[in-house]
Protein backbone atom coordinates (compact mmCIF):
# COMPACT_ATOMS: atom_id res chain seq x y z
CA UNK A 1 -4.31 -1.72 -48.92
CA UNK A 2 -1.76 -0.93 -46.06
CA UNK A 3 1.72 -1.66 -47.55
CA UNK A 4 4.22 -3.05 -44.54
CA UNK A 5 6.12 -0.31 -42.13
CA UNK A 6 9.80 -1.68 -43.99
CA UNK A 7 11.46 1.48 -41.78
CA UNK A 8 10.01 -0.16 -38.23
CA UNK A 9 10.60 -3.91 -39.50
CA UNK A 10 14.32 -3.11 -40.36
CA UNK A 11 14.92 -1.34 -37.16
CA UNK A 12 13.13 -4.50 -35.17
CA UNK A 13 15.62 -6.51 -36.89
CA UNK A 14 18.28 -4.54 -36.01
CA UNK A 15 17.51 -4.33 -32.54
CA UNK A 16 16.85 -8.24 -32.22
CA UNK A 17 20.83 -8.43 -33.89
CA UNK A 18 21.67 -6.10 -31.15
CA UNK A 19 20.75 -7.74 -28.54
CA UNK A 20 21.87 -11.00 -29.19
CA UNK A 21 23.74 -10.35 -26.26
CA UNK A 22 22.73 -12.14 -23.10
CA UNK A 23 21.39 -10.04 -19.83
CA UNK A 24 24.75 -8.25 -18.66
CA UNK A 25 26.73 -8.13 -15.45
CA UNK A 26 29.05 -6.19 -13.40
CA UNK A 27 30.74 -3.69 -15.61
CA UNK A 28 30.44 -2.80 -18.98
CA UNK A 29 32.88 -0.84 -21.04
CA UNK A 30 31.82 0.69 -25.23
CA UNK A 31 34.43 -0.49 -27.33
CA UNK A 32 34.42 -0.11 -31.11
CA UNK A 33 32.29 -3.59 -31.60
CA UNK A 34 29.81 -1.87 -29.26
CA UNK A 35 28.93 1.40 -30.84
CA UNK A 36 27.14 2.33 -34.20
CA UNK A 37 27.03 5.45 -36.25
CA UNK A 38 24.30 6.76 -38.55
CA UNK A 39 23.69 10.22 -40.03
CA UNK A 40 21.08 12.22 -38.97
CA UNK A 41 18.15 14.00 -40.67
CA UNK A 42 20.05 17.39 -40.15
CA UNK A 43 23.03 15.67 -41.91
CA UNK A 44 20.78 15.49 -45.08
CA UNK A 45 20.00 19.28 -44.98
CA UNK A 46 23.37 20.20 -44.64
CA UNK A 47 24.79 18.02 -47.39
CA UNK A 48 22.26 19.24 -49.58
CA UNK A 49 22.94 22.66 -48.43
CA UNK A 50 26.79 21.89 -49.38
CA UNK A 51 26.19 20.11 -53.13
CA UNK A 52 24.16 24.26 -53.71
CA UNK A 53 27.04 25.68 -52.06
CA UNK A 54 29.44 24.02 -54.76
CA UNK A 55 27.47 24.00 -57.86
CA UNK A 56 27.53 28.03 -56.65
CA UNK A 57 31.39 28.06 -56.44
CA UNK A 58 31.88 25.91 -59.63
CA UNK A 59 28.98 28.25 -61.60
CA UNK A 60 30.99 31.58 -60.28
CA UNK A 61 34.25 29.97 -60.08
CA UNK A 62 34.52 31.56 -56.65
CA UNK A 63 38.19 31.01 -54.81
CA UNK A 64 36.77 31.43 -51.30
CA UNK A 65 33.84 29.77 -52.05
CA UNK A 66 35.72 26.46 -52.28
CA UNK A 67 37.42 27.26 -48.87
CA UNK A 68 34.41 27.44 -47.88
CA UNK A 69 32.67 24.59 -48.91
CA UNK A 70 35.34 21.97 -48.02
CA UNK A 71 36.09 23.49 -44.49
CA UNK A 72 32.45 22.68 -43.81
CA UNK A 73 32.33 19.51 -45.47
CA UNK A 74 35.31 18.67 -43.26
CA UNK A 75 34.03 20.02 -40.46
CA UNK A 76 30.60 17.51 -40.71
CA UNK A 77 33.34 14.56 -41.37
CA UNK A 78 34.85 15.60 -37.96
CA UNK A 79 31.41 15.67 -36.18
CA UNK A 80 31.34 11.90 -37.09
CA UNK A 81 34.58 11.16 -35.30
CA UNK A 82 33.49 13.75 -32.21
CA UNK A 83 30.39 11.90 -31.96
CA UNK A 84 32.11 8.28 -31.88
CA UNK A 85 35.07 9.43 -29.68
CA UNK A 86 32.62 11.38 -26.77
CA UNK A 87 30.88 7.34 -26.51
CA UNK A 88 34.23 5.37 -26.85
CA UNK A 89 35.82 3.75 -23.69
CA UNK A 90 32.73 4.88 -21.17
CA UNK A 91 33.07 2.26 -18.43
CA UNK A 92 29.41 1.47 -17.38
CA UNK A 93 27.91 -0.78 -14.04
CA UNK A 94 24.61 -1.10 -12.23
CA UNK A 95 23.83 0.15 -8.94
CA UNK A 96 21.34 -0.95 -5.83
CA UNK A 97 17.64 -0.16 -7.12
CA UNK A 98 15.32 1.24 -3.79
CA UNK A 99 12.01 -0.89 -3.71
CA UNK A 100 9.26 1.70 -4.46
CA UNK A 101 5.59 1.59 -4.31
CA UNK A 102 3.34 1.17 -7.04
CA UNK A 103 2.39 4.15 -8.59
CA UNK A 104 5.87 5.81 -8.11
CA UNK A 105 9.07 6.28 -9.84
CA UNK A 106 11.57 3.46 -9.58
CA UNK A 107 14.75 5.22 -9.93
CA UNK A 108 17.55 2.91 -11.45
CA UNK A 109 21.43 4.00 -11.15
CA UNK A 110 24.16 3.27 -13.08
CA UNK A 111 27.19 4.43 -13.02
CA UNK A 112 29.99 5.94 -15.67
CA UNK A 113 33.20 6.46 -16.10
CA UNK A 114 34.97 8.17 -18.12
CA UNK A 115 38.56 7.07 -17.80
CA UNK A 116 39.75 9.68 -20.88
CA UNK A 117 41.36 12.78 -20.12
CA UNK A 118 38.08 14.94 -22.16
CA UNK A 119 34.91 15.12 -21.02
CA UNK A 120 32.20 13.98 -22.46
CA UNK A 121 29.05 16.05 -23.57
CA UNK A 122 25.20 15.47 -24.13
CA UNK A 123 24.83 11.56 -23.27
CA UNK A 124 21.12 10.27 -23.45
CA UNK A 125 20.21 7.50 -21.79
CA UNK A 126 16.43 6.57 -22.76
CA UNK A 127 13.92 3.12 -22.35
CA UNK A 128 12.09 2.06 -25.13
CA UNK A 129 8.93 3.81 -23.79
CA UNK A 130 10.35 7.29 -24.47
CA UNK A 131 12.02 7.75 -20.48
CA UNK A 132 15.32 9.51 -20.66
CA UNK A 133 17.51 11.27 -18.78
CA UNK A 134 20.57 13.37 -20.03
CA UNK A 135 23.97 14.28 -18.68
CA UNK A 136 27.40 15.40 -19.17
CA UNK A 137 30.47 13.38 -17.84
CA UNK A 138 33.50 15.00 -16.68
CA UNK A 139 37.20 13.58 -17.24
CA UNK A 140 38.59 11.03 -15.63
CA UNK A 141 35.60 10.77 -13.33
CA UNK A 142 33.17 8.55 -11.94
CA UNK A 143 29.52 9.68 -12.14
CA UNK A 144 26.11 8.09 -11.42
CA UNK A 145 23.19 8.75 -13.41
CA UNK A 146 19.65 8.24 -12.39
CA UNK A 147 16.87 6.72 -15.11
CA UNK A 148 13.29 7.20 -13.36
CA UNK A 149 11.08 4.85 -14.90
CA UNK A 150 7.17 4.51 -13.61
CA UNK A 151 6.32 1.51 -11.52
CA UNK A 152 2.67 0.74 -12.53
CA UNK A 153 2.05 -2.39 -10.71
CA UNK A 154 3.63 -4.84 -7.95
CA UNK A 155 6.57 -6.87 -8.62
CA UNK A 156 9.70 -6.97 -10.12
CA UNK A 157 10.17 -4.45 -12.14
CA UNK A 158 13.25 -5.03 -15.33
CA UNK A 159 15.14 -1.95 -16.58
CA UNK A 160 14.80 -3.44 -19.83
CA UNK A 161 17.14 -2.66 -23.05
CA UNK A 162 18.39 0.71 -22.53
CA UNK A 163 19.84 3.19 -25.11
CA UNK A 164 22.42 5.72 -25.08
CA UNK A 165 23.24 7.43 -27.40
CA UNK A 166 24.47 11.44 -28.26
CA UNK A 167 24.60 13.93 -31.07
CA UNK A 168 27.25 15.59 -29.75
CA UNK A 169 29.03 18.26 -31.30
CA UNK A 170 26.92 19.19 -34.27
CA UNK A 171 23.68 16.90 -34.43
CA UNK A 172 24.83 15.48 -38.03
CA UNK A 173 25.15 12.13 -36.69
CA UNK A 174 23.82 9.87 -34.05
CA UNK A 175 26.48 7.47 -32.03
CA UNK A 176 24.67 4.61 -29.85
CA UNK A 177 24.83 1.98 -28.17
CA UNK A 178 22.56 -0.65 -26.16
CA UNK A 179 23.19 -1.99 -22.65
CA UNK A 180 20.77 -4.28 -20.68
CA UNK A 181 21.84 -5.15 -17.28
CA UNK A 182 20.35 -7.89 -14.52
CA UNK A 183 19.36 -5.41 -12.45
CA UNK A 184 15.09 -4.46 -11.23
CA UNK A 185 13.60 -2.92 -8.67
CA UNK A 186 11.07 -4.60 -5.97
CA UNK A 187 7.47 -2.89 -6.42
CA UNK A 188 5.47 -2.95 -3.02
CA UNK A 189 1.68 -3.01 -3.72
CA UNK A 190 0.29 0.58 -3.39
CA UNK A 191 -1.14 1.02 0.23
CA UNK A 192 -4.51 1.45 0.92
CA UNK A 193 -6.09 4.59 2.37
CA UNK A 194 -5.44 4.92 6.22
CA UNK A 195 -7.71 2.52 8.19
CA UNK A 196 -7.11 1.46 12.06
CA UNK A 197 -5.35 -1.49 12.43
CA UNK A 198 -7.37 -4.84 12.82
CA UNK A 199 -9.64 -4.93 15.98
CA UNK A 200 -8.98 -7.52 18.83
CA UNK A 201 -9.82 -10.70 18.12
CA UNK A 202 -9.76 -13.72 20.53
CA UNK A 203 -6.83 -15.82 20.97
CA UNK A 204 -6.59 -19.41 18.36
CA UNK A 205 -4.76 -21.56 20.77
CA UNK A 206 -1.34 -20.82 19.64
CA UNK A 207 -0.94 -17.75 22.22
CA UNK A 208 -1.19 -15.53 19.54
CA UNK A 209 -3.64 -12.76 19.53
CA UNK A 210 -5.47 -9.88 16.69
CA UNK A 211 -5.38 -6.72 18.48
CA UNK A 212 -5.90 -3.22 17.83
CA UNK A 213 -2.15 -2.13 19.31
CA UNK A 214 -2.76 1.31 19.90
CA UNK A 215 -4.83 1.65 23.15
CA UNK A 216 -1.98 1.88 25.62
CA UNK A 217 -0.23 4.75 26.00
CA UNK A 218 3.27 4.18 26.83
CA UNK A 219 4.74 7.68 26.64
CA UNK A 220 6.63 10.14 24.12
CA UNK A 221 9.59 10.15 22.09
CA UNK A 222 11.46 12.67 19.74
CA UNK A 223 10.07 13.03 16.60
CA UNK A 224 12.07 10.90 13.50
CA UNK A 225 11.29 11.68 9.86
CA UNK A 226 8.53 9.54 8.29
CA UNK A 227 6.56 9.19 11.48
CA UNK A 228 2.79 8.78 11.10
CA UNK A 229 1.32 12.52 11.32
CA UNK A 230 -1.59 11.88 13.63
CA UNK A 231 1.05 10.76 16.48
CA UNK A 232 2.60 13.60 16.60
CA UNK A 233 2.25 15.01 20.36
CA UNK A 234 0.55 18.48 19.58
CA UNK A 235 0.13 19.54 22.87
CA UNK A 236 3.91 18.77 24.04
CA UNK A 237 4.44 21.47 20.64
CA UNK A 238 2.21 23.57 22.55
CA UNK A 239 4.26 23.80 25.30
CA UNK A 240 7.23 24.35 23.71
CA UNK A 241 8.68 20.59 24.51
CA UNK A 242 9.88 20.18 21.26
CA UNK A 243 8.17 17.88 17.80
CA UNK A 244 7.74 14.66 19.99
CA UNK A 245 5.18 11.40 18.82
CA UNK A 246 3.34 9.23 21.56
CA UNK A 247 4.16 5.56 21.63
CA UNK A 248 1.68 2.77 22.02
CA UNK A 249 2.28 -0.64 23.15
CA UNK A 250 0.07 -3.78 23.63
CA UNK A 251 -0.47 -5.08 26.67
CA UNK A 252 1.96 -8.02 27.78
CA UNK A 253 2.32 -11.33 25.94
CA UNK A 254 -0.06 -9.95 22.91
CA UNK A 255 1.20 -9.40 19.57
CA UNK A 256 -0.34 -8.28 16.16
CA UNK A 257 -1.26 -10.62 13.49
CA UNK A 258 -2.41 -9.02 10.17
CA UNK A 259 -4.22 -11.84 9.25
CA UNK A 260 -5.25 -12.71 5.36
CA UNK A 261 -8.22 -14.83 6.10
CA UNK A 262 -10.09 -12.62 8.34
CA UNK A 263 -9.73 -9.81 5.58
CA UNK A 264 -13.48 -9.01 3.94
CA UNK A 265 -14.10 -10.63 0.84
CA UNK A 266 -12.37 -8.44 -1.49
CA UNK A 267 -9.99 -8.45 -4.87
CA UNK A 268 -6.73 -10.01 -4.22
CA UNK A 269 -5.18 -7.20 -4.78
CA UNK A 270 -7.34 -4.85 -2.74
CA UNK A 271 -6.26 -7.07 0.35
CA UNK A 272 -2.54 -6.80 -0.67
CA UNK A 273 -3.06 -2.69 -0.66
CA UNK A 274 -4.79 -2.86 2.81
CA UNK A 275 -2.16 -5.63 4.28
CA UNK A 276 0.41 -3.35 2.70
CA UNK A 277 -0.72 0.22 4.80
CA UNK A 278 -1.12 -2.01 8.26
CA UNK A 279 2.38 -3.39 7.72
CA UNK A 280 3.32 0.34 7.43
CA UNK A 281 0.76 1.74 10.18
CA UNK A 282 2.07 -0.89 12.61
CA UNK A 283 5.63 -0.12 12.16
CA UNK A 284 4.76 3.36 12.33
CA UNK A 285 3.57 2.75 15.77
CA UNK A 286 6.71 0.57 16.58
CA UNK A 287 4.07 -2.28 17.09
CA UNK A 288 5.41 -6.14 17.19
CA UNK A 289 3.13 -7.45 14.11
CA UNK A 290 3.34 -10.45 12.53
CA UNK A 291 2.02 -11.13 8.80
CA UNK A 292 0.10 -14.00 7.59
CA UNK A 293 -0.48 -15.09 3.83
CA UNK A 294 -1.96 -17.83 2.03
CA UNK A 295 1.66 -18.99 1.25
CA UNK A 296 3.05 -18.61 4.42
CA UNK A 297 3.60 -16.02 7.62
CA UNK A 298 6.23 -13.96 8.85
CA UNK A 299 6.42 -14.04 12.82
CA UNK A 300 5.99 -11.49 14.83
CA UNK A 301 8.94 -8.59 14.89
CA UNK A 302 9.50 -5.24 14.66
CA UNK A 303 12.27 -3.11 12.56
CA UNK A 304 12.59 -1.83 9.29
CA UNK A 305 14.12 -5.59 8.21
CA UNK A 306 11.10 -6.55 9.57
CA UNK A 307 9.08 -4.10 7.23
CA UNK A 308 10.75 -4.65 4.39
CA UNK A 309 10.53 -8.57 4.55
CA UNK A 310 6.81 -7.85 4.98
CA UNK A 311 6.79 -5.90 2.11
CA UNK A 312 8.50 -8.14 0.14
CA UNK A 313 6.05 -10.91 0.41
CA UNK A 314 2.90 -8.89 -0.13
CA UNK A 315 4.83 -7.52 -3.51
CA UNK A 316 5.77 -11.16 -4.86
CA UNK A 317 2.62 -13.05 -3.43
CA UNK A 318 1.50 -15.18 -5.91
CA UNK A 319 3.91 -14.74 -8.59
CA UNK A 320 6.23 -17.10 -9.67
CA UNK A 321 9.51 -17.83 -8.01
CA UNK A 322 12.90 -15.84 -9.69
């Protein structure tokens, strides 16, 4: 018979007390109310190492031994009110979240301060999936703090309840606290593996047009980070004109419609990957492209607002509205 986990179903409870909280905004600040205080496992084996240290001085009746004894005893009693006072007062807010792709890191940033006049040592910050970051915080200054947590699929993706806590100075006894802010990160889906851009297509009557895009050579320009490699201009390198990338245009009054319907029939999210590396192989190529979804269309632009609005409706297709 498997008895019950009491240890995990206390600490759920806990944790459910905890957070009665709702989802928090703009800045937080760890007042006494906010912060609890527990021994440690290492606090055990040092008061046990304490009670032999005593029943030695009492057995012996050594003098220095009871110096001793109590100047270490006080000592861990100190470590309780170090560990409290290096948490107390930290002033705590949420910063902008990049979107990311799926399959990367989304890197949340918060920011503390530490309005005291002593800095603070060995802060954890950590997810309930064991992600954690650690960091110091000097006096009277403002730092930010960077959580990377992975981004497994497309979406929003929720910081979730965080915990920070520290040891600090001795490791006898843990100080924490938990924070949950209203702040996620925008997942694109993961692009798909280079493919050329849709072939031309006749026009539908509404003067818009499927084309290729990259037939018509329009000339070079200087080379900007995050350009596709295969445009680079090698033979411009060559000749010792400097990293430039050729620029392709489509021909007058055409434009370029990545188009859901005329995708194969493939997994929904298969077409969101291959939507998703056009949207960046078009913009690449400074293309005008327009996007069109089951749900709706984007017109035709070009920009990086324009990318990212793209982006942003491949990510949330077919999820609900928050």
């Amino acid at each position: 018979m498997k008895l019950p986990n009491f240890r995990g179903v206390l600490k759920q409870k806990f944790r459910n007390w905890a957070f009665r909280r709702t989802v928090e905004t703009g800045t937080v600040q760890l007042n006494q109310r906010r912060i609890y205080i527990l021994p440690t496992r290492q606090f055990f084996g040092f008061a046990f190492v304490l009670i032999l240290m005593l029943l030695g001085d009492i057995n012996y009746n050594l003098s220095l031994g009871y110096v001793l004894t109590f100047l270490l005893a006080t000592t861990g009693g100190l470590s309780m009110l170090y560990a409290f006072r290096n948490m107390a007062q930290l002033e705590i807010h949420a910063g902008y979240v990049e979107p990311v792709f799926a399959g990367e890191q989304a890197r949340f940033l918060f920011h503390f301060n530490n309005p005291g006049a002593l800095p603070r040592h060995q802060i954890h910050l950590h997810d309930d999936e064991g992600h954690q970051t650690a960091f110091d915080l000097p006096a009277q200054t403002s730092t930010p703090v960077e959580l990377a947590l992975p981004a497994t699929k497309r979406g929003w993706l929720d910081s979730g309840r965080l915990t920070l806590y520290t040891r600090f100075p001795l490791g006898l006894f843990n100080a924490w606290s938990y924070i949950h802010f209203d702040v996620r990160a925008l997942v694109y889906p993961k692009p798909a593996a280079p493919q050329a851009l849709p072939i031309a297509a006749a026009p539908d009557g509404s003067g818009k047009t499927t084309i290729r895009g990259d037939e018509d050579f329009a000339g070079l320009r200087n080379y900007v980070p995050g350009d596709a490699m295969p445009r680079i201009a090698w033979k411009a390198l060559a000749r010792e004109q400097g990293l430039q990338v050729k620029e392709f245009s489509a021909q007058q009054g055409q434009q370029l419609w990545l188009d859901w319907s005329q995708l194969p029939d493939i997994a929904q999210e298969r077409k969101l990957e291959l939507l998703t590396r056009w949207v960046l192989d078009a913009d690449a190529q400074g293309l005008h492209y327009g996007l069109k979804l089951p749900d709706g269309e984007v017109m035709p632009q070009q920009g990086t607002a324009h990318r990212a609005e793209c982006l942003r409706r491949l990510a949330l297709f077919g999820m609900p509205a928050s």
